[in-house]
PDB file of N, CA and C in Angstrom:
ATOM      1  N   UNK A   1       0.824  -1.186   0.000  1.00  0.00           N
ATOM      2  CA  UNK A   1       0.000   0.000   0.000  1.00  0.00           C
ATOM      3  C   UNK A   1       0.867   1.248   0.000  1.00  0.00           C
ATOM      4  N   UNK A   2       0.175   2.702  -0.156  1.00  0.00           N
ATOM      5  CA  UNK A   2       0.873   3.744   0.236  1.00  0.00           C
ATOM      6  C   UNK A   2       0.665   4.130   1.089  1.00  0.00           C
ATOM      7  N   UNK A   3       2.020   4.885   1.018  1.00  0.00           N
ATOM      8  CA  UNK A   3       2.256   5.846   2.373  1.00  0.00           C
ATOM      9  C   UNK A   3       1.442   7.212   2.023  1.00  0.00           C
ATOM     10  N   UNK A   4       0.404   7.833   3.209  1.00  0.00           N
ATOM     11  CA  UNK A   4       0.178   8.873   2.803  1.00  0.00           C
ATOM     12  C   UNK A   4       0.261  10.453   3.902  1.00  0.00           C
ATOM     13  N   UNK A   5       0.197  11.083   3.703  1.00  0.00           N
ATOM     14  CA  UNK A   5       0.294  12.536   4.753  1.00  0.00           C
ATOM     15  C   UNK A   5      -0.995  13.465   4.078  1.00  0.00           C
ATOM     16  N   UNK A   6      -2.230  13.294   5.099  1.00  0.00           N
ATOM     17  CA  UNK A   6      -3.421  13.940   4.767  1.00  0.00           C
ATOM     18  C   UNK A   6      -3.026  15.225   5.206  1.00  0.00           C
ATOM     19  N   UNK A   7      -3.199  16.241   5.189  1.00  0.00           N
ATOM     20  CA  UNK A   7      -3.338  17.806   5.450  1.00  0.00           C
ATOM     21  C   UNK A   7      -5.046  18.388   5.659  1.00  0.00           C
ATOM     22  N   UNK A   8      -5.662  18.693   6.572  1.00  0.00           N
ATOM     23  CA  UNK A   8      -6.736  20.001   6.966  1.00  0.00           C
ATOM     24  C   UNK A   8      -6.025  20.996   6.885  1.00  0.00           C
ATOM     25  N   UNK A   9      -5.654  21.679   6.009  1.00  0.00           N
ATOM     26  CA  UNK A   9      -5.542  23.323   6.086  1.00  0.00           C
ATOM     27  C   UNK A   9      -6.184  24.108   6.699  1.00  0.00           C
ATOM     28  N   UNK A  10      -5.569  25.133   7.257  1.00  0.00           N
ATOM     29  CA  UNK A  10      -6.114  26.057   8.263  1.00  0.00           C
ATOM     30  C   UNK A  10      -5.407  27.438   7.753  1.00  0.00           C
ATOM     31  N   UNK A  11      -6.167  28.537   8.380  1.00  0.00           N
ATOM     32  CA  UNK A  11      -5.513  30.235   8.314  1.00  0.00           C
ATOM     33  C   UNK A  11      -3.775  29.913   8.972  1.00  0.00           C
ATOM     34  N   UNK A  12      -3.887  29.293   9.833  1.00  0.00           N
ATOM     35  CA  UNK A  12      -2.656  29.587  10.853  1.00  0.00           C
ATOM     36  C   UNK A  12      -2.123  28.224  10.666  1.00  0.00           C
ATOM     37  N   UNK A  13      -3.313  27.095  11.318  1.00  0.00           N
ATOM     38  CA  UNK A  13      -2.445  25.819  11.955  1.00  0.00           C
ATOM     39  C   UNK A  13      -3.109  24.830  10.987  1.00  0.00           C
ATOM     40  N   UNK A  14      -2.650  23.875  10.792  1.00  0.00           N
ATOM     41  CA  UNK A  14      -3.560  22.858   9.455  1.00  0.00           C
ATOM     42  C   UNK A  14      -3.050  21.532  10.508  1.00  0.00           C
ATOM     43  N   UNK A  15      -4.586  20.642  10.382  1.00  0.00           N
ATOM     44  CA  UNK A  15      -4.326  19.339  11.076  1.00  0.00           C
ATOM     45  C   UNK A  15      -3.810  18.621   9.402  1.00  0.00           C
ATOM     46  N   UNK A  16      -2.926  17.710  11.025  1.00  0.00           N
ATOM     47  CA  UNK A  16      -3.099  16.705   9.488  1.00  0.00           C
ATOM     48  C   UNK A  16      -2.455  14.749  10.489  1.00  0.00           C
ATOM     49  N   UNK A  17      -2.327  13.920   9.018  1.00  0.00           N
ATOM     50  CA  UNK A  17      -2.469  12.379   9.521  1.00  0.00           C
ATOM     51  C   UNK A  17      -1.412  11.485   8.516  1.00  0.00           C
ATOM     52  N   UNK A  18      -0.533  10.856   9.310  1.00  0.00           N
ATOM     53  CA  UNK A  18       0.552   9.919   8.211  1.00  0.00           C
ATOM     54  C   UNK A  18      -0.081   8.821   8.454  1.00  0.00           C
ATOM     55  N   UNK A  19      -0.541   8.222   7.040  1.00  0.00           N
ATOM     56  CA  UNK A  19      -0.909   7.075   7.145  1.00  0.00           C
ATOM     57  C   UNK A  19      -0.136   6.222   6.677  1.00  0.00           C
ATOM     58  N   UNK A  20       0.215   4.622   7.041  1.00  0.00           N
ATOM     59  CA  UNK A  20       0.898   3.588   6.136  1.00  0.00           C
ATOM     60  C   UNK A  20       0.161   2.286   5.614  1.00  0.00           C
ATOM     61  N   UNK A  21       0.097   1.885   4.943  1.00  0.00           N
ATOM     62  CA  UNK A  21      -0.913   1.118   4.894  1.00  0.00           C
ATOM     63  C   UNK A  21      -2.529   0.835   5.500  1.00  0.00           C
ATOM     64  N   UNK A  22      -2.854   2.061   5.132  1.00  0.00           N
ATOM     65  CA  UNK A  22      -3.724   2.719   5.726  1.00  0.00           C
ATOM     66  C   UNK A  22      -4.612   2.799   7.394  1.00  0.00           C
ATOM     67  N   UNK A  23      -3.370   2.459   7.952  1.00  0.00           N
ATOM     68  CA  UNK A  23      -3.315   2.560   9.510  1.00  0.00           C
ATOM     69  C   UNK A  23      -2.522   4.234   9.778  1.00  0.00           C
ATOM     70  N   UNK A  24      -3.419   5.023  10.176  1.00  0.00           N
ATOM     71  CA  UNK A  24      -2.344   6.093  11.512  1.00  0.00           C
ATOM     72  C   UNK A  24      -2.022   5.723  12.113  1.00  0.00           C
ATOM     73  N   UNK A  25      -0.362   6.803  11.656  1.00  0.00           N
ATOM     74  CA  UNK A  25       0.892   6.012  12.277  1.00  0.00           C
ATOM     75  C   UNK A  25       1.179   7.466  13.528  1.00  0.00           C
ATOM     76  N   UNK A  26       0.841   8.661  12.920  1.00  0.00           N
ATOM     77  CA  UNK A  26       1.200   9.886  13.819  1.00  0.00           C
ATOM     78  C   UNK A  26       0.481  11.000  13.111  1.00  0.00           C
ATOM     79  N   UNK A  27      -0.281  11.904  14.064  1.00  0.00           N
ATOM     80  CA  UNK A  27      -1.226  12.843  13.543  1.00  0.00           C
ATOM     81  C   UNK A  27      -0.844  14.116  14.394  1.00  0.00           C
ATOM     82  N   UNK A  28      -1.722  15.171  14.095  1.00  0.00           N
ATOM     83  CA  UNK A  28      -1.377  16.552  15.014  1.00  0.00           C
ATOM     84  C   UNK A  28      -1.942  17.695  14.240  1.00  0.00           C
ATOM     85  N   UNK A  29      -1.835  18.707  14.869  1.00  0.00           N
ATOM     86  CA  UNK A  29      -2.141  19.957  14.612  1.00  0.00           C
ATOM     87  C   UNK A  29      -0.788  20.950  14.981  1.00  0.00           C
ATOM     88  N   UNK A  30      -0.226  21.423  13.743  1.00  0.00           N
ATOM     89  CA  UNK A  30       1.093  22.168  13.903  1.00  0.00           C
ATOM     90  C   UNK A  30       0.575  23.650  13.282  1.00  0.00           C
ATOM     91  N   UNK A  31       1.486  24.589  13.675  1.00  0.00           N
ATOM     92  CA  UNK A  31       1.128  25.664  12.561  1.00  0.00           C
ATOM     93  C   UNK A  31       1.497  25.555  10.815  1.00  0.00           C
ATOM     94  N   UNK A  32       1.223  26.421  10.665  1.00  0.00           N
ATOM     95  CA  UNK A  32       1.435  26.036   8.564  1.00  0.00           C
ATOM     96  C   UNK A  32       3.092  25.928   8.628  1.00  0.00           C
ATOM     97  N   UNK A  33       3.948  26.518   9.329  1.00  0.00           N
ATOM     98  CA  UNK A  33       5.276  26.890   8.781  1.00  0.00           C
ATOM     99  C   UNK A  33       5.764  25.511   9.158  1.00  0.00           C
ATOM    100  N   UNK A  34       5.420  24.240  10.315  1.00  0.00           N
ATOM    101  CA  UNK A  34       5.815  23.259  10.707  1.00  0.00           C
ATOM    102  C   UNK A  34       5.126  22.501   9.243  1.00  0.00           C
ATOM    103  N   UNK A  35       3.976  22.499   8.739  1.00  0.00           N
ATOM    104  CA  UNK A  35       3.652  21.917   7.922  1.00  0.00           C
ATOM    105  C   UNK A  35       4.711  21.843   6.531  1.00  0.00           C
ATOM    106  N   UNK A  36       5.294  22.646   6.145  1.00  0.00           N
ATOM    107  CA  UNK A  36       6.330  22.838   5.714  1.00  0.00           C
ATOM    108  C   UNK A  36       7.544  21.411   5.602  1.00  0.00           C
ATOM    109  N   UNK A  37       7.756  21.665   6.965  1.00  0.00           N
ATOM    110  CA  UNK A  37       8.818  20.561   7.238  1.00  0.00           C
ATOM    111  C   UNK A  37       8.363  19.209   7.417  1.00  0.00           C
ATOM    112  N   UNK A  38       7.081  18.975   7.174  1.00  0.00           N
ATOM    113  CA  UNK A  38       6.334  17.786   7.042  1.00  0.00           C
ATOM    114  C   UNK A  38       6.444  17.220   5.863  1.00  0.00           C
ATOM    115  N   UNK A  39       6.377  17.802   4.828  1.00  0.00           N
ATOM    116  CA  UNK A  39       6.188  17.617   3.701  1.00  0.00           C
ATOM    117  C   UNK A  39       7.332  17.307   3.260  1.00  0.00           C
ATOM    118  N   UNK A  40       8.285  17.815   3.408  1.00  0.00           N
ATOM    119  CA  UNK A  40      10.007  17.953   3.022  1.00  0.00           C
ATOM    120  C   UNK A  40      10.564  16.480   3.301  1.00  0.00           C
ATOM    121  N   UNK A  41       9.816  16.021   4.756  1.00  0.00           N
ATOM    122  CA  UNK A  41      10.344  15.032   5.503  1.00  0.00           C
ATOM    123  C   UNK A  41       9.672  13.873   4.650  1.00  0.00           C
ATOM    124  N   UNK A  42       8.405  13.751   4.971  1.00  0.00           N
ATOM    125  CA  UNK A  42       7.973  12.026   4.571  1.00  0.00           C
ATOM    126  C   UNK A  42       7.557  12.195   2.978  1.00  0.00           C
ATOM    127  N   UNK A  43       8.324  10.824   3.036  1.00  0.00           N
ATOM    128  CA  UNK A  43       8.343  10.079   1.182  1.00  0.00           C
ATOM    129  C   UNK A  43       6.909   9.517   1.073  1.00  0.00           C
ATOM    130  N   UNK A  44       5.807  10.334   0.462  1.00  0.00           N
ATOM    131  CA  UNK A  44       4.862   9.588   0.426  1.00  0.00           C
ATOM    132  C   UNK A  44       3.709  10.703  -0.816  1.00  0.00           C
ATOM    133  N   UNK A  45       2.157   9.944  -1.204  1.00  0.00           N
ATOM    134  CA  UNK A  45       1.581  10.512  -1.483  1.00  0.00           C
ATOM    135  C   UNK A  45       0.739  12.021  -0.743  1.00  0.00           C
ATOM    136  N   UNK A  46       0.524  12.776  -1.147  1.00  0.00           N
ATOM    137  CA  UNK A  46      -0.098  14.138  -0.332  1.00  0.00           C
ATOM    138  C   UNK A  46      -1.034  14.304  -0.609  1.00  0.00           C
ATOM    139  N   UNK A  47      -2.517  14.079   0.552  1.00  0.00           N
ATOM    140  CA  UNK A  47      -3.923  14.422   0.502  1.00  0.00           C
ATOM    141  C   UNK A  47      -3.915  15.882   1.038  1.00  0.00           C
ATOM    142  N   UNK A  48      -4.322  17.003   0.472  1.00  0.00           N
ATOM    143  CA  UNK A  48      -5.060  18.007   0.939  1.00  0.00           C
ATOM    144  C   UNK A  48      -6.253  18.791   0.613  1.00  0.00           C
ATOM    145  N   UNK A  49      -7.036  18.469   1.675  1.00  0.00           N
ATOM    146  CA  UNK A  49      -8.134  19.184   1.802  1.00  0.00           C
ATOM    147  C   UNK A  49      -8.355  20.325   0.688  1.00  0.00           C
ATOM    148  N   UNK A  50      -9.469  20.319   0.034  1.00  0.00           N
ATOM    149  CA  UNK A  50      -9.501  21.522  -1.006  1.00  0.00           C
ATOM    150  C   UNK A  50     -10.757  22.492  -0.336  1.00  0.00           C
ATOM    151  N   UNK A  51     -10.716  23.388  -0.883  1.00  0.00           N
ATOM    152  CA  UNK A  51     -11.427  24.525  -0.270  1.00  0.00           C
ATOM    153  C   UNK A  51     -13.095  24.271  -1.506  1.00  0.00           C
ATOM    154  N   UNK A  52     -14.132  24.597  -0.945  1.00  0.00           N
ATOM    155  CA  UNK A  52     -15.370  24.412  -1.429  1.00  0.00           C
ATOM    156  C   UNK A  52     -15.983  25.677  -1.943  1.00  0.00           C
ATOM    157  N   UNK A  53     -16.705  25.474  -2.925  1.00  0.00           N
ATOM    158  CA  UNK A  53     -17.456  26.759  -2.887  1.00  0.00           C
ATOM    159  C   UNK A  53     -19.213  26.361  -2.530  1.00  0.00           C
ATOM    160  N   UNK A  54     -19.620  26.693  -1.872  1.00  0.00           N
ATOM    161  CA  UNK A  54     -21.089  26.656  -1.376  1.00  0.00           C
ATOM    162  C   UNK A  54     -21.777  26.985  -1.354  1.00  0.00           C
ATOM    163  N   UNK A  55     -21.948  28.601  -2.236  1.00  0.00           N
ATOM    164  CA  UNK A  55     -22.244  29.450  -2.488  1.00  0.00           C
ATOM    165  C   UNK A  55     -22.457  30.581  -1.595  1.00  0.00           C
ATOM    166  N   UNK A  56     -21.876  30.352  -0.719  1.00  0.00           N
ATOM    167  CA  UNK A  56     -21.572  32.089   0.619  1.00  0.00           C
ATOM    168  C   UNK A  56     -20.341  32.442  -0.088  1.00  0.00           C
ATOM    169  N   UNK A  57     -20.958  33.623   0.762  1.00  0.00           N
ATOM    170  CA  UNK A  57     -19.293  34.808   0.316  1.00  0.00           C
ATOM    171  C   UNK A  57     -18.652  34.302   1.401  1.00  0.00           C
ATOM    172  N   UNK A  58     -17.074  34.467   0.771  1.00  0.00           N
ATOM    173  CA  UNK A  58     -15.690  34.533   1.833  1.00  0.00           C
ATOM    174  C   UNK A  58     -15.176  35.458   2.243  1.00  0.00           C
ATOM    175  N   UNK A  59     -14.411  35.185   3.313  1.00  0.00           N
ATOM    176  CA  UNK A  59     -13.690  36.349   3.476  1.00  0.00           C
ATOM    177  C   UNK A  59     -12.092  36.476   3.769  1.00  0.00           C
ATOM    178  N   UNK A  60     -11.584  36.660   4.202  1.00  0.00           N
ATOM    179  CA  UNK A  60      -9.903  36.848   4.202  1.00  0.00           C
ATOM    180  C   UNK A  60      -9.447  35.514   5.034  1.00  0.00           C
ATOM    181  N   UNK A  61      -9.924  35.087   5.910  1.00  0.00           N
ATOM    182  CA  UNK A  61      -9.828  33.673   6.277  1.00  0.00           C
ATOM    183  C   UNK A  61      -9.595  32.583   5.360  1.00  0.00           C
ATOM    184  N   UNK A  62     -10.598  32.611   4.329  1.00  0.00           N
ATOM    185  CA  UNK A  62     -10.605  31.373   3.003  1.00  0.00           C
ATOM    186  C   UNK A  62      -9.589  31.726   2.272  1.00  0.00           C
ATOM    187  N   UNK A  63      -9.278  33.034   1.913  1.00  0.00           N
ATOM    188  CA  UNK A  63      -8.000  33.372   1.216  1.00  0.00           C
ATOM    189  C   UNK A  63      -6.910  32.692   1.563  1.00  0.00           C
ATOM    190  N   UNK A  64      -6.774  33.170   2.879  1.00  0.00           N
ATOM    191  CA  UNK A  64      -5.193  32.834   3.252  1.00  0.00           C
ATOM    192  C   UNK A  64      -4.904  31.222   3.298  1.00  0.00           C
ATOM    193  N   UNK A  65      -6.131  30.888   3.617  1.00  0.00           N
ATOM    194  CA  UNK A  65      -6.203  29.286   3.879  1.00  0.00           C
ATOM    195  C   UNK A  65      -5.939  28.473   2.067  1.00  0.00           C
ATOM    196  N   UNK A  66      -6.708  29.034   1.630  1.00  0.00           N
ATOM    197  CA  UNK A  66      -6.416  28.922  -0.255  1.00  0.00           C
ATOM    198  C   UNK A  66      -4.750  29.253  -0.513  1.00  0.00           C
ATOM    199  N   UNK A  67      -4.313  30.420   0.214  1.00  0.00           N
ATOM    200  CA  UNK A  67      -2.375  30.186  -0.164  1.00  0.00           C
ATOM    201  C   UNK A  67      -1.970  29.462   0.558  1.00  0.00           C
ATOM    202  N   UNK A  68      -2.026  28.844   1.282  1.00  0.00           N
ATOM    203  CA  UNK A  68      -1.350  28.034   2.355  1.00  0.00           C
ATOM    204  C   UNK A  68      -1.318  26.397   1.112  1.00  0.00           C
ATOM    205  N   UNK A  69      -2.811  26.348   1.395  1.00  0.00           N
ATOM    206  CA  UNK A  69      -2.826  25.291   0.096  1.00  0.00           C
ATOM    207  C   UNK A  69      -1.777  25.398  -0.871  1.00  0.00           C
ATOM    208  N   UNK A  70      -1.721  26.404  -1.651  1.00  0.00           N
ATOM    209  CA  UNK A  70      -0.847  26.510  -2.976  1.00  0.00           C
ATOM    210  C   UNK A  70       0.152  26.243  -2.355  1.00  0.00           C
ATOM    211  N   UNK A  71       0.896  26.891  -1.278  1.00  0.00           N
ATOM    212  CA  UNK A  71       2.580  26.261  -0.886  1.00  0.00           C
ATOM    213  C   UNK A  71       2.569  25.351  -0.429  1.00  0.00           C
ATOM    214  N   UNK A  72       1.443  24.463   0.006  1.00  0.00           N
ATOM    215  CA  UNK A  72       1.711  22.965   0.730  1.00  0.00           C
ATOM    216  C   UNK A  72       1.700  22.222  -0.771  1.00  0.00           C
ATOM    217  N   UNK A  73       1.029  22.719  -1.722  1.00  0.00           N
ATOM    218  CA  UNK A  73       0.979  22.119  -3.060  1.00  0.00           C
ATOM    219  C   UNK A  73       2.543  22.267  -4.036  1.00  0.00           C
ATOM    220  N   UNK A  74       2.814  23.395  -3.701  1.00  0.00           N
ATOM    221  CA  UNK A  74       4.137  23.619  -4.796  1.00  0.00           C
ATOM    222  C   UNK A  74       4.846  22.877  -3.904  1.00  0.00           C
ATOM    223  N   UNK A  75       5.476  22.923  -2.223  1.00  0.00           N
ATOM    224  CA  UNK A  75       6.453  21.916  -2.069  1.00  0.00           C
ATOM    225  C   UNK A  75       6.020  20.565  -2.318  1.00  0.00           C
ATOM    226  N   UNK A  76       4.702  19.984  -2.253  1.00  0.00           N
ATOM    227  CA  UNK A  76       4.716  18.585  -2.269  1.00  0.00           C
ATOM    228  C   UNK A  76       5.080  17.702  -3.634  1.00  0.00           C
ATOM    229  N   UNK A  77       4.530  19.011  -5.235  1.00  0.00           N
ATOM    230  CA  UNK A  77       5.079  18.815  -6.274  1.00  0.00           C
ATOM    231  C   UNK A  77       6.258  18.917  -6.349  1.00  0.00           C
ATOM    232  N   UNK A  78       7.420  19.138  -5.675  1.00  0.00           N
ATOM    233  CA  UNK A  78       8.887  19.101  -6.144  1.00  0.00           C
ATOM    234  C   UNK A  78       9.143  17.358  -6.238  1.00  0.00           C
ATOM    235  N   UNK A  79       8.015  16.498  -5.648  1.00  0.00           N
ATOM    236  CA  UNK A  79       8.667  15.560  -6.246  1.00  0.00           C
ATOM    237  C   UNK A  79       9.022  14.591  -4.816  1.00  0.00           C
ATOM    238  N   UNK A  80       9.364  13.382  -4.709  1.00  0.00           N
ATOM    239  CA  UNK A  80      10.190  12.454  -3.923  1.00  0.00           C
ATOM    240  C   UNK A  80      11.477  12.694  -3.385  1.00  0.00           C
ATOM    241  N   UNK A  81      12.667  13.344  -4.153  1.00  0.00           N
ATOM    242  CA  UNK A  81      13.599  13.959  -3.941  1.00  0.00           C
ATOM    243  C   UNK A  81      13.257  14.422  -2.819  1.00  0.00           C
ATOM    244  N   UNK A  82      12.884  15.655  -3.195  1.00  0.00           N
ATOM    245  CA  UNK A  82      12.634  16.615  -2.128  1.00  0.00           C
ATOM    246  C   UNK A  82      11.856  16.694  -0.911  1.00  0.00           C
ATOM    247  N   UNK A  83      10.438  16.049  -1.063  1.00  0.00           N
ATOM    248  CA  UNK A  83       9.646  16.090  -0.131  1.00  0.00           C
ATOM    249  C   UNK A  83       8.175  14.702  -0.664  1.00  0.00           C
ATOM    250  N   UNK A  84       7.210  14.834  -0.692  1.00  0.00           N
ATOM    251  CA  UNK A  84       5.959  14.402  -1.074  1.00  0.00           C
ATOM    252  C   UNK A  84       5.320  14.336  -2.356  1.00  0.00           C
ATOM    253  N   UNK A  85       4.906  13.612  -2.883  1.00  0.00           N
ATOM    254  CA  UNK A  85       4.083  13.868  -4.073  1.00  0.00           C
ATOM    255  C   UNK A  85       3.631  12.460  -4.344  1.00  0.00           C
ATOM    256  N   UNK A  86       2.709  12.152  -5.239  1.00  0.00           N
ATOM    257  CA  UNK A  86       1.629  13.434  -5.836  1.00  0.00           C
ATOM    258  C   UNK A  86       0.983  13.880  -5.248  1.00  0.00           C
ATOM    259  N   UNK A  87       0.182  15.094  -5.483  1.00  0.00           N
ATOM    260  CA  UNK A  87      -0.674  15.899  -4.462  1.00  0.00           C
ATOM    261  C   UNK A  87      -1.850  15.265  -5.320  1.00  0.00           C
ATOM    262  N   UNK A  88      -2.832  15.396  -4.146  1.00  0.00           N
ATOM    263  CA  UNK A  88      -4.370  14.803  -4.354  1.00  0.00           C
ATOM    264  C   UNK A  88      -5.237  15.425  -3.724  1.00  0.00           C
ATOM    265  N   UNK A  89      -6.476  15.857  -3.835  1.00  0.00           N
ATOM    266  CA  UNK A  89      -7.837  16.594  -3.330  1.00  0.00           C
ATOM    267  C   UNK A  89      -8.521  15.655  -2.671  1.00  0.00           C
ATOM    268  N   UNK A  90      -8.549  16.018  -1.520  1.00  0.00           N
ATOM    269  CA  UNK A  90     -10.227  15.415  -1.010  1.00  0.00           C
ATOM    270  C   UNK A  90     -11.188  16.116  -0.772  1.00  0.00           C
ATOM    271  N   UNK A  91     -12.086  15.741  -1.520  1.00  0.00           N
ATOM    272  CA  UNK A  91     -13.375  16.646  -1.582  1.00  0.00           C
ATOM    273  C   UNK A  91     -14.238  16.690  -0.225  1.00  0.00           C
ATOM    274  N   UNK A  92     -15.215  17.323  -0.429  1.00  0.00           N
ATOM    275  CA  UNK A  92     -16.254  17.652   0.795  1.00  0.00           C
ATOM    276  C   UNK A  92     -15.805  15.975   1.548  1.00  0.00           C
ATOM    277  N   UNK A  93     -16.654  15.061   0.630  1.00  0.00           N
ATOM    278  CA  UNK A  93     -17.052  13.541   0.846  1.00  0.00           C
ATOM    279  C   UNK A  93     -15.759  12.679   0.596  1.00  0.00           C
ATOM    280  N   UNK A  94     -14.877  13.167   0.882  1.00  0.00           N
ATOM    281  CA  UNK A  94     -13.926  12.709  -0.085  1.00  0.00           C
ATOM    282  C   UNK A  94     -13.053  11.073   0.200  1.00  0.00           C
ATOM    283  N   UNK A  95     -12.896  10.457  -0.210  1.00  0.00           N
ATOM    284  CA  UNK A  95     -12.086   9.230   0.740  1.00  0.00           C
ATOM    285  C   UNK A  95     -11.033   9.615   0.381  1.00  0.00           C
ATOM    286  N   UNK A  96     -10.009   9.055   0.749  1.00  0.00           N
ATOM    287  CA  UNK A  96      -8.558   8.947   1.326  1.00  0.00           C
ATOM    288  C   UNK A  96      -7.743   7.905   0.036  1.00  0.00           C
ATOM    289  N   UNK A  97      -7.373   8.358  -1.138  1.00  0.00           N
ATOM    290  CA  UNK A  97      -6.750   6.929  -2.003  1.00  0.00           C
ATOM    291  C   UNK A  97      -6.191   6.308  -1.542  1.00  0.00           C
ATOM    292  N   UNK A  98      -6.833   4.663  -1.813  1.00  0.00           N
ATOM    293  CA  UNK A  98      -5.360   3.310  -1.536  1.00  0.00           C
ATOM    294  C   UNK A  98      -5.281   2.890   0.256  1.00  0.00           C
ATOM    295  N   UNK A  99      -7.174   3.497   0.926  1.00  0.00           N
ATOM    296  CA  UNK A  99      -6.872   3.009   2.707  1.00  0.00           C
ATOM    297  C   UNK A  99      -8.248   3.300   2.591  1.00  0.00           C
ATOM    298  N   UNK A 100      -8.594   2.823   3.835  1.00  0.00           N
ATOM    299  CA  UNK A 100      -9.969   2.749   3.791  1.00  0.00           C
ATOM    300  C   UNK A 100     -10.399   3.725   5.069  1.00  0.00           C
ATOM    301  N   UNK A 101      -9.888   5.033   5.013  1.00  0.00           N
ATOM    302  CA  UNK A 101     -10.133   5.744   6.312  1.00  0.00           C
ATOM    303  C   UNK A 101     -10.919   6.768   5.355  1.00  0.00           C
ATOM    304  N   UNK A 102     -11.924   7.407   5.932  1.00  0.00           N
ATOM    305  CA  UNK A 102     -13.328   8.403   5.472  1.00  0.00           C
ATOM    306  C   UNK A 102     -13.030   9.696   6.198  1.00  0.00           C
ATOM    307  N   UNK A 103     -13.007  10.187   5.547  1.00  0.00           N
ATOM    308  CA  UNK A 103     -13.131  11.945   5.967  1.00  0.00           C
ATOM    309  C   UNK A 103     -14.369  12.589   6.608  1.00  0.00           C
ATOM    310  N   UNK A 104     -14.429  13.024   7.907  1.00  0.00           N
ATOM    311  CA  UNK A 104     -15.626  12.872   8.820  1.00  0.00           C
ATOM    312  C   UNK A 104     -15.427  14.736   8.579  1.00  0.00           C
ATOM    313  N   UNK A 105     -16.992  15.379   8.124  1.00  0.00           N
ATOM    314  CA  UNK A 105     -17.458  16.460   7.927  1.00  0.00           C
ATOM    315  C   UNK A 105     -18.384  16.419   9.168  1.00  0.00           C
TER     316      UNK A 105
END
């Protein structure tokens, strides 16, 4: 199976979950800049949370949380070398590829 590192993005702090064969192995809530060094670290696929539209207005909260995304996305695309990849969306409903753990809304 794969290895994976789910991400909840947040304004500030984003939860997130390493899975291995789709057992959690170590989870937490760090700020974004630790999230960073998460990504860098484990060799694996990258789930993150995508942002919805629902039809309310946003406000500067969803923004920032939307760039945070993009840089958890550009480091995880550098690849294996470097850090994580491929990056993957989980939607509202979304499951988890390749484990059988469900994303609880």
């Amino acid at each position: 199976m794969t290895d994976i590192l789910a991400i909840d993005p947040g304004t500030t702090k984003s939860g997130w979950v390493f899975l291995q064969d789709g057992n959690p192995i170590d989870h937490g809530w760090f700020d974004n800049e630790k999230i960073f060094t998460l990504l860098k670290m484990y060799q694996c696929v990258v789930v993150i949370e995508d942002v919805g539209h629902y039809g309310m207005p946003v406000g500067k909260d969803v923004f920032q949380t939307v760039r945070y995304i993009g840089e958890f996305k550009a480091i995880a695309e550098q690849g294996p070398h470097r850090g994580c990849g491929p990056l993957r969306y989980a939607g509202r409903q979304g499951r988890l590829p390749n484990c059988s753990v469900h994303r609880r809304i």
